[in-house]
PDB file of N, CA and C in Angstrom:
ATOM      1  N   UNK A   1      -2.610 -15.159  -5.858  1.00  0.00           N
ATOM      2  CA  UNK A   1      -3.170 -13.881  -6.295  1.00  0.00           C
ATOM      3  C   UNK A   1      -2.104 -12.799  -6.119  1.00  0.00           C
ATOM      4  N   UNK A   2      -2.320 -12.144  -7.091  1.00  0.00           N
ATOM      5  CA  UNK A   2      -1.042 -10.742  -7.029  1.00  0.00           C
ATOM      6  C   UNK A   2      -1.883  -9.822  -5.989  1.00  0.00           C
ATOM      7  N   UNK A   3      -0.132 -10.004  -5.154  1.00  0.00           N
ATOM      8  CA  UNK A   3      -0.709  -8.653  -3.810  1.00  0.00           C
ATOM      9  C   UNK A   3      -1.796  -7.650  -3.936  1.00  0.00           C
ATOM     10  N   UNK A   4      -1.070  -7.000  -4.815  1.00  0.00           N
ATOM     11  CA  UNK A   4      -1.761  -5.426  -5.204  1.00  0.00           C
ATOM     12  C   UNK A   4      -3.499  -5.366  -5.738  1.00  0.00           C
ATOM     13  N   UNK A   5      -3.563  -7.024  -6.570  1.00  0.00           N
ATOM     14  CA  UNK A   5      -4.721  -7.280  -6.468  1.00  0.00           C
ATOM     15  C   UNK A   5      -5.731  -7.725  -5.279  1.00  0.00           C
ATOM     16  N   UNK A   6      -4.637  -7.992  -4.667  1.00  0.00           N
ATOM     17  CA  UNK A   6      -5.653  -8.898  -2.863  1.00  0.00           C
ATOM     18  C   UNK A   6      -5.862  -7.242  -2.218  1.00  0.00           C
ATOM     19  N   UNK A   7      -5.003  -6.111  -2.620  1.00  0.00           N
ATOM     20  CA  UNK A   7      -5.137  -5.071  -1.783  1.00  0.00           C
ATOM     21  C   UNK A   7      -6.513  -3.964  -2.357  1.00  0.00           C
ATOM     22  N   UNK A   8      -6.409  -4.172  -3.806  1.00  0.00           N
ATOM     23  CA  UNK A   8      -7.595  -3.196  -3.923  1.00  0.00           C
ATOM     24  C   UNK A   8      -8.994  -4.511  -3.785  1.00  0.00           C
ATOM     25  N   UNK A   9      -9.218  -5.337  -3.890  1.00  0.00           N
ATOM     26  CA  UNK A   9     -10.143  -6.360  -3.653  1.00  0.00           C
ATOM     27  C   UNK A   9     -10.760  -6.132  -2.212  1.00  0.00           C
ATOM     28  N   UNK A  10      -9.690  -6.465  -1.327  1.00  0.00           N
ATOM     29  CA  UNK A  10      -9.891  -7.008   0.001  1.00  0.00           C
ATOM     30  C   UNK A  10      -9.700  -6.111   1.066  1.00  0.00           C
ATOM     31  N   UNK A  11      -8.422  -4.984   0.622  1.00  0.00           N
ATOM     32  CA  UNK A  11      -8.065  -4.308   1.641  1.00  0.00           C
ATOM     33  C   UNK A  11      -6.700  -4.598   2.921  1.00  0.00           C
ATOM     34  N   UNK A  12      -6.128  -5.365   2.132  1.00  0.00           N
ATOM     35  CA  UNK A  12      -4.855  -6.046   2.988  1.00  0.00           C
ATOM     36  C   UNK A  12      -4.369  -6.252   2.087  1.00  0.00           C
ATOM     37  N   UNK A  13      -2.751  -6.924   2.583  1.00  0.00           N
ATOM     38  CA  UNK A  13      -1.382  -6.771   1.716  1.00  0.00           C
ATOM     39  C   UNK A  13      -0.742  -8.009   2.117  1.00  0.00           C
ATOM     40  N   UNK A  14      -0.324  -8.715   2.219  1.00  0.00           N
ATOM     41  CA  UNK A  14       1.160  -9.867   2.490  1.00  0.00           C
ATOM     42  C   UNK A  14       1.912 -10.196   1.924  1.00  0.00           C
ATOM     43  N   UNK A  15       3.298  -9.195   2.999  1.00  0.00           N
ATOM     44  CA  UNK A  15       4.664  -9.502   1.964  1.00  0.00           C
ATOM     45  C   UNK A  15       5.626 -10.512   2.232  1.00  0.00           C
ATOM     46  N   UNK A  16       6.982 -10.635   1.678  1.00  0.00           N
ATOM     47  CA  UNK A  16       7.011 -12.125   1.620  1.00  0.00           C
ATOM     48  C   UNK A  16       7.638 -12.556   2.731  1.00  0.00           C
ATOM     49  N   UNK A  17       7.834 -11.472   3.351  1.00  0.00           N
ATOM     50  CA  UNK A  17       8.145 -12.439   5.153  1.00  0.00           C
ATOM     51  C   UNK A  17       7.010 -12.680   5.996  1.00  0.00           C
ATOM     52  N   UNK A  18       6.041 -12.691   6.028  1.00  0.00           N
ATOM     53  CA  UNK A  18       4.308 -13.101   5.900  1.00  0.00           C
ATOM     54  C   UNK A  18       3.810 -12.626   6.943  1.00  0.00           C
ATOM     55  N   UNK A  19       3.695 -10.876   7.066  1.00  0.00           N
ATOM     56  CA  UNK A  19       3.502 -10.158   7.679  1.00  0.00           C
ATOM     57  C   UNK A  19       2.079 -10.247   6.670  1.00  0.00           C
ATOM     58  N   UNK A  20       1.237  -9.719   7.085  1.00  0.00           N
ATOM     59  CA  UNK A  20      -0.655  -9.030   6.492  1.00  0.00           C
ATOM     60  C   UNK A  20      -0.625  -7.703   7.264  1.00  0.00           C
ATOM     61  N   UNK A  21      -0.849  -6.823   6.401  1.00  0.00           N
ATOM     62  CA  UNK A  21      -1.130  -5.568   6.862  1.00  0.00           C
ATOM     63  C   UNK A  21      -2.604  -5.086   6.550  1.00  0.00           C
ATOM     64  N   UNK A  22      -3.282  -4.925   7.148  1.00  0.00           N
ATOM     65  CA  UNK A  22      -4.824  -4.113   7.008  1.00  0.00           C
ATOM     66  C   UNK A  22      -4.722  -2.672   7.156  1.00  0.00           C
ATOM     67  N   UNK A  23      -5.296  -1.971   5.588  1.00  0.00           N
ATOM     68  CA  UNK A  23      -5.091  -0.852   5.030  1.00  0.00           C
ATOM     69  C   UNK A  23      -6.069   0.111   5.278  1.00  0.00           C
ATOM     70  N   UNK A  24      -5.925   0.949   6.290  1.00  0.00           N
ATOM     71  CA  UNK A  24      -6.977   1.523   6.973  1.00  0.00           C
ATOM     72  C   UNK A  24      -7.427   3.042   6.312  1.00  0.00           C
ATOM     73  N   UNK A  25      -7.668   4.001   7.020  1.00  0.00           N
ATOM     74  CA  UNK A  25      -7.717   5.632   6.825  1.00  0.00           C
ATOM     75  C   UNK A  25      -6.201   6.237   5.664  1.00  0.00           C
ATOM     76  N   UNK A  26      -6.383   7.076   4.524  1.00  0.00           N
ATOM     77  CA  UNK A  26      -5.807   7.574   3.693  1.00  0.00           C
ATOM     78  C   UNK A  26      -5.345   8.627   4.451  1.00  0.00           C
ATOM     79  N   UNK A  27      -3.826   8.743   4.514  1.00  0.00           N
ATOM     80  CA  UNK A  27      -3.237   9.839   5.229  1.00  0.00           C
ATOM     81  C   UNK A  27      -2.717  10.805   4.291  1.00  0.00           C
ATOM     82  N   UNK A  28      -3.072  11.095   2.940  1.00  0.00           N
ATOM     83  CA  UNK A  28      -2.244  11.620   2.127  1.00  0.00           C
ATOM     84  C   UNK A  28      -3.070  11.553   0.780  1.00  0.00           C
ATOM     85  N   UNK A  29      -3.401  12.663   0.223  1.00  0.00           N
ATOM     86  CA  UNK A  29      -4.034  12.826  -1.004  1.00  0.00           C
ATOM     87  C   UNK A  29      -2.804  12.609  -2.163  1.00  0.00           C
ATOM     88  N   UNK A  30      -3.550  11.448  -3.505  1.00  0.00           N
ATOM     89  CA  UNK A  30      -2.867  10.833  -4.324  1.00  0.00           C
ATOM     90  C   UNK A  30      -1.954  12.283  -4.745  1.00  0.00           C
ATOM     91  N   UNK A  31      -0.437  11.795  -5.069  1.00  0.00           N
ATOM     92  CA  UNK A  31       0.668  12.954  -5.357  1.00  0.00           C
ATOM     93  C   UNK A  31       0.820  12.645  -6.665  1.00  0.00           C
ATOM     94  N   UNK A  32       1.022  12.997  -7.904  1.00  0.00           N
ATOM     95  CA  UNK A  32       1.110  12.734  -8.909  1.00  0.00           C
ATOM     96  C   UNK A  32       2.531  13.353  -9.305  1.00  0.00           C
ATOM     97  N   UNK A  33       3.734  12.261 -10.060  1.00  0.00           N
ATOM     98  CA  UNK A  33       4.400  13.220 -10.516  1.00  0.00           C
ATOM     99  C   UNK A  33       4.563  12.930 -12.232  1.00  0.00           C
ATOM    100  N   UNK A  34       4.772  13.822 -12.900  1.00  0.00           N
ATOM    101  CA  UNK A  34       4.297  13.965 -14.425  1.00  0.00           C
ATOM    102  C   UNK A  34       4.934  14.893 -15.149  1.00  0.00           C
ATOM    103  N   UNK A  35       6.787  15.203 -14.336  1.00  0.00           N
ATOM    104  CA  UNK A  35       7.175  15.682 -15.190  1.00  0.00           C
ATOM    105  C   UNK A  35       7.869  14.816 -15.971  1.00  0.00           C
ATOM    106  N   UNK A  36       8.548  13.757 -15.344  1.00  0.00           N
ATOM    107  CA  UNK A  36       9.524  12.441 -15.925  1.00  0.00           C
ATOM    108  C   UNK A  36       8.707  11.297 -16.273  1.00  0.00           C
ATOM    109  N   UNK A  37       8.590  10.848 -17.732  1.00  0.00           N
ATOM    110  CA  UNK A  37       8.441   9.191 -17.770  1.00  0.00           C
ATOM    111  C   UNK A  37       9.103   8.622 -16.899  1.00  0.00           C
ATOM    112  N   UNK A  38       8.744   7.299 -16.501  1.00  0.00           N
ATOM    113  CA  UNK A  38       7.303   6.998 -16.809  1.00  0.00           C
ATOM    114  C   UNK A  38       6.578   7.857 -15.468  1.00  0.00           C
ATOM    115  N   UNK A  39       5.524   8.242 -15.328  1.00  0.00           N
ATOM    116  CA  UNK A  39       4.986   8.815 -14.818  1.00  0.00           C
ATOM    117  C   UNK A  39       4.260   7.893 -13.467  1.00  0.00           C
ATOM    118  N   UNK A  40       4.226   8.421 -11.982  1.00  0.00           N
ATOM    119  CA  UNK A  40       3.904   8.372 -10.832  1.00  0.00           C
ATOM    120  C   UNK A  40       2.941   8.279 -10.550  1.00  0.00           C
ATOM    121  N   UNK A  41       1.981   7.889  -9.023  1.00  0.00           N
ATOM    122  CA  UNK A  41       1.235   7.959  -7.993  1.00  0.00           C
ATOM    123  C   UNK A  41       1.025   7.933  -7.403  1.00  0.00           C
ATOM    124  N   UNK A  42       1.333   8.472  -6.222  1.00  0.00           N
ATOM    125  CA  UNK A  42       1.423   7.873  -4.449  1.00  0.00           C
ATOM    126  C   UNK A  42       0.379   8.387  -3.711  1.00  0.00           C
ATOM    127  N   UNK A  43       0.028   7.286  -3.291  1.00  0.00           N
ATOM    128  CA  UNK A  43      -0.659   7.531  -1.448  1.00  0.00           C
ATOM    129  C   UNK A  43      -0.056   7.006  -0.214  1.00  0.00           C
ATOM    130  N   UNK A  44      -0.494   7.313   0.458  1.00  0.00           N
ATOM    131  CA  UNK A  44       0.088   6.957   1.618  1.00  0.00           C
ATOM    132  C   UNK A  44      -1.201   6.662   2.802  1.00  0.00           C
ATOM    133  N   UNK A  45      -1.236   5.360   3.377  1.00  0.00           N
ATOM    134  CA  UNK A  45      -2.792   4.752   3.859  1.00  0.00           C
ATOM    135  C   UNK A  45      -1.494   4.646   5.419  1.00  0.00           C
ATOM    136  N   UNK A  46      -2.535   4.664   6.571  1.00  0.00           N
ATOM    137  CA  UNK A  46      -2.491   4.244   7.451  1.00  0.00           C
ATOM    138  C   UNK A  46      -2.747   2.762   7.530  1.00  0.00           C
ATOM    139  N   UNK A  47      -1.888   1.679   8.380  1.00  0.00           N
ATOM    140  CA  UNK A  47      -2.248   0.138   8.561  1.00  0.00           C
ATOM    141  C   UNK A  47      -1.857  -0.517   9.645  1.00  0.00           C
ATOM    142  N   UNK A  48      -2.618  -1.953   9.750  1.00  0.00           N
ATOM    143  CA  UNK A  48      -2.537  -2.200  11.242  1.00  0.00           C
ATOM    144  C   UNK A  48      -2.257  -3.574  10.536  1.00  0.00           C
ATOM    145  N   UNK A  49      -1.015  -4.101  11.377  1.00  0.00           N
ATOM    146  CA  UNK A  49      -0.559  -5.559  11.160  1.00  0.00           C
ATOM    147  C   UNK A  49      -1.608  -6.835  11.775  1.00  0.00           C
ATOM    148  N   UNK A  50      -1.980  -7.181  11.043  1.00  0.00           N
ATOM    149  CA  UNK A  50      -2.890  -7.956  11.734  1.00  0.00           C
ATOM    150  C   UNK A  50      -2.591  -9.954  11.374  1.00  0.00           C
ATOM    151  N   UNK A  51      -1.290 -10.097  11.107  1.00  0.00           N
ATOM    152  CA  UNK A  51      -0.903 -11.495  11.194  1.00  0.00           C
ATOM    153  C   UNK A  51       0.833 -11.182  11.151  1.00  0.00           C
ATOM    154  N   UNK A  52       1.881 -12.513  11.866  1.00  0.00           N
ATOM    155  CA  UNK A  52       3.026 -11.932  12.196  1.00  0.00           C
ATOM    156  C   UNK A  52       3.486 -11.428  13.427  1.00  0.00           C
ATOM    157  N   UNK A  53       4.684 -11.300  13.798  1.00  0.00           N
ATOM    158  CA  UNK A  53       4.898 -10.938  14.943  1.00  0.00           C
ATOM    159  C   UNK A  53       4.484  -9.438  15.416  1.00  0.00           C
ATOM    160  N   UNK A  54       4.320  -9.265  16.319  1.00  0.00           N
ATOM    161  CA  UNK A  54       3.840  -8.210  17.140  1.00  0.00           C
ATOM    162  C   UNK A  54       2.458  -7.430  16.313  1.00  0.00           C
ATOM    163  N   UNK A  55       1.777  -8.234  15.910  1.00  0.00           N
ATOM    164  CA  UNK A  55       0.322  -7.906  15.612  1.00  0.00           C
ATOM    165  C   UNK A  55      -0.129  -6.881  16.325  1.00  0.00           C
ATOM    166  N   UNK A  56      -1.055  -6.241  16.119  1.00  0.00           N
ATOM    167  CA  UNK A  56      -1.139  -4.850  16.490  1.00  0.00           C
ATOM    168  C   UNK A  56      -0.287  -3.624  15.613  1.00  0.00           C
ATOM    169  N   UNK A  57       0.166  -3.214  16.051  1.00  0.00           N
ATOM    170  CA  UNK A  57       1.398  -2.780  15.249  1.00  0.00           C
ATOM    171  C   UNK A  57       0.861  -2.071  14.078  1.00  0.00           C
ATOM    172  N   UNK A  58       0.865  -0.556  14.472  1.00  0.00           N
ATOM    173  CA  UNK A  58       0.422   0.495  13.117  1.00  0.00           C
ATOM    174  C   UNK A  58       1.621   0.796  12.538  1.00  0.00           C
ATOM    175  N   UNK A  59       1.081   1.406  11.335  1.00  0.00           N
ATOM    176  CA  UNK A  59       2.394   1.488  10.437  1.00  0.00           C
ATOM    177  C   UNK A  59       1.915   2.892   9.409  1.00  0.00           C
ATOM    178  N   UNK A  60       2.814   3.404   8.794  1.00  0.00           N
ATOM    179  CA  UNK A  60       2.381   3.903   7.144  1.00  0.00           C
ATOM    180  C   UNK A  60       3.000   3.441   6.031  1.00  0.00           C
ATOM    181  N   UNK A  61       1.976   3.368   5.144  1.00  0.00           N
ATOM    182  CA  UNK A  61       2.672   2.309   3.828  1.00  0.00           C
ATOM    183  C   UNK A  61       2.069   3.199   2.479  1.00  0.00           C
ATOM    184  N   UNK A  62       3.334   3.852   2.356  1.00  0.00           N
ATOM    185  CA  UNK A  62       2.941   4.589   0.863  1.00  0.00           C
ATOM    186  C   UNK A  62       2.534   3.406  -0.219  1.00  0.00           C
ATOM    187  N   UNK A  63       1.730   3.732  -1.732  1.00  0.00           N
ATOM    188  CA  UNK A  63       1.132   2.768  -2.273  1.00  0.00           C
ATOM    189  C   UNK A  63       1.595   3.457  -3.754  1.00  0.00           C
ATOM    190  N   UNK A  64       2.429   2.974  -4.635  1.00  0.00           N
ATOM    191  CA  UNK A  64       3.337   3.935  -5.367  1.00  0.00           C
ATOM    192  C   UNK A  64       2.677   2.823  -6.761  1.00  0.00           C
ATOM    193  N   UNK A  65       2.474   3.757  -7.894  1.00  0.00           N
ATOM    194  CA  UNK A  65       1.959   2.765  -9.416  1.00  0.00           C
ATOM    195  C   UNK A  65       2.302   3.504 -10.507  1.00  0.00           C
ATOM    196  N   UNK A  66       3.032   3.210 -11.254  1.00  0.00           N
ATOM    197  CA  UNK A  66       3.902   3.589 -12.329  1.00  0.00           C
ATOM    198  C   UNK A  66       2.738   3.476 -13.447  1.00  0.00           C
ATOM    199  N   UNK A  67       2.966   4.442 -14.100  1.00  0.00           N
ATOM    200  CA  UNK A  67       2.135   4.632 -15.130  1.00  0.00           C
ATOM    201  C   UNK A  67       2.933   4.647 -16.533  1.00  0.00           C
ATOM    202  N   UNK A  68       2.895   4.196 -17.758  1.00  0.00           N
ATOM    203  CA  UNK A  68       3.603   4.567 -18.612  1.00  0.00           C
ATOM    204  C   UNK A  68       2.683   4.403 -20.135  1.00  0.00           C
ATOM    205  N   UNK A  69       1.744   4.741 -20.078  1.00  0.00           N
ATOM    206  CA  UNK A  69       1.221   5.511 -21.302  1.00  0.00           C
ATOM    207  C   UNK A  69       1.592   7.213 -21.547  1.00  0.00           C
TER     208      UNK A  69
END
C-alpha cells in the first residue's frame, strides 16, 4: 500500500528504514503556496514513533502535496 495512502486511512506512516510514525495533534494550519506552479500544501502534525529504535520518540513531520491542475 502507498504510504500516504496507509497515512490518511490509518493514521501512521513507514519509511523505508522501517521506522512507523503515529500522526497525532496538527501543529500548523494547512500553508498554501500559489504563486509558482505547480502549486503547494503543507501541514505540519505532531508524531510519536511507535515501531523502530527508540520508540517513544516525538517528532514533527511536515506533510507537503503538490498540486498541479
Amino acid at each position: 500500500m502507498d504510504p500516504l495512502t496507509r497515512l490518511e486511512r490509518d493514521g501512521y506512516i513507514t519509511f523505508p528504514n522501517g521506522t512507523t510514525w503515529k500522526i497525532g495533534e496538527r501543529l500548523s494550519d494547512e500553508a498554501l503556496q500559489t504563486e509558482m506552479y505547480p502549486y503547494e500544501s503543507r501541514t505540519v502534525y505532531e508524531c510519536t514513533k511507535i515501531a523502530g529504535p527508540e520508540t517513544g520518540m516525538k517528532a514533527a513531520i511536515k506533510v507537503s502535496c503538490t498540486r498541479t491542475y
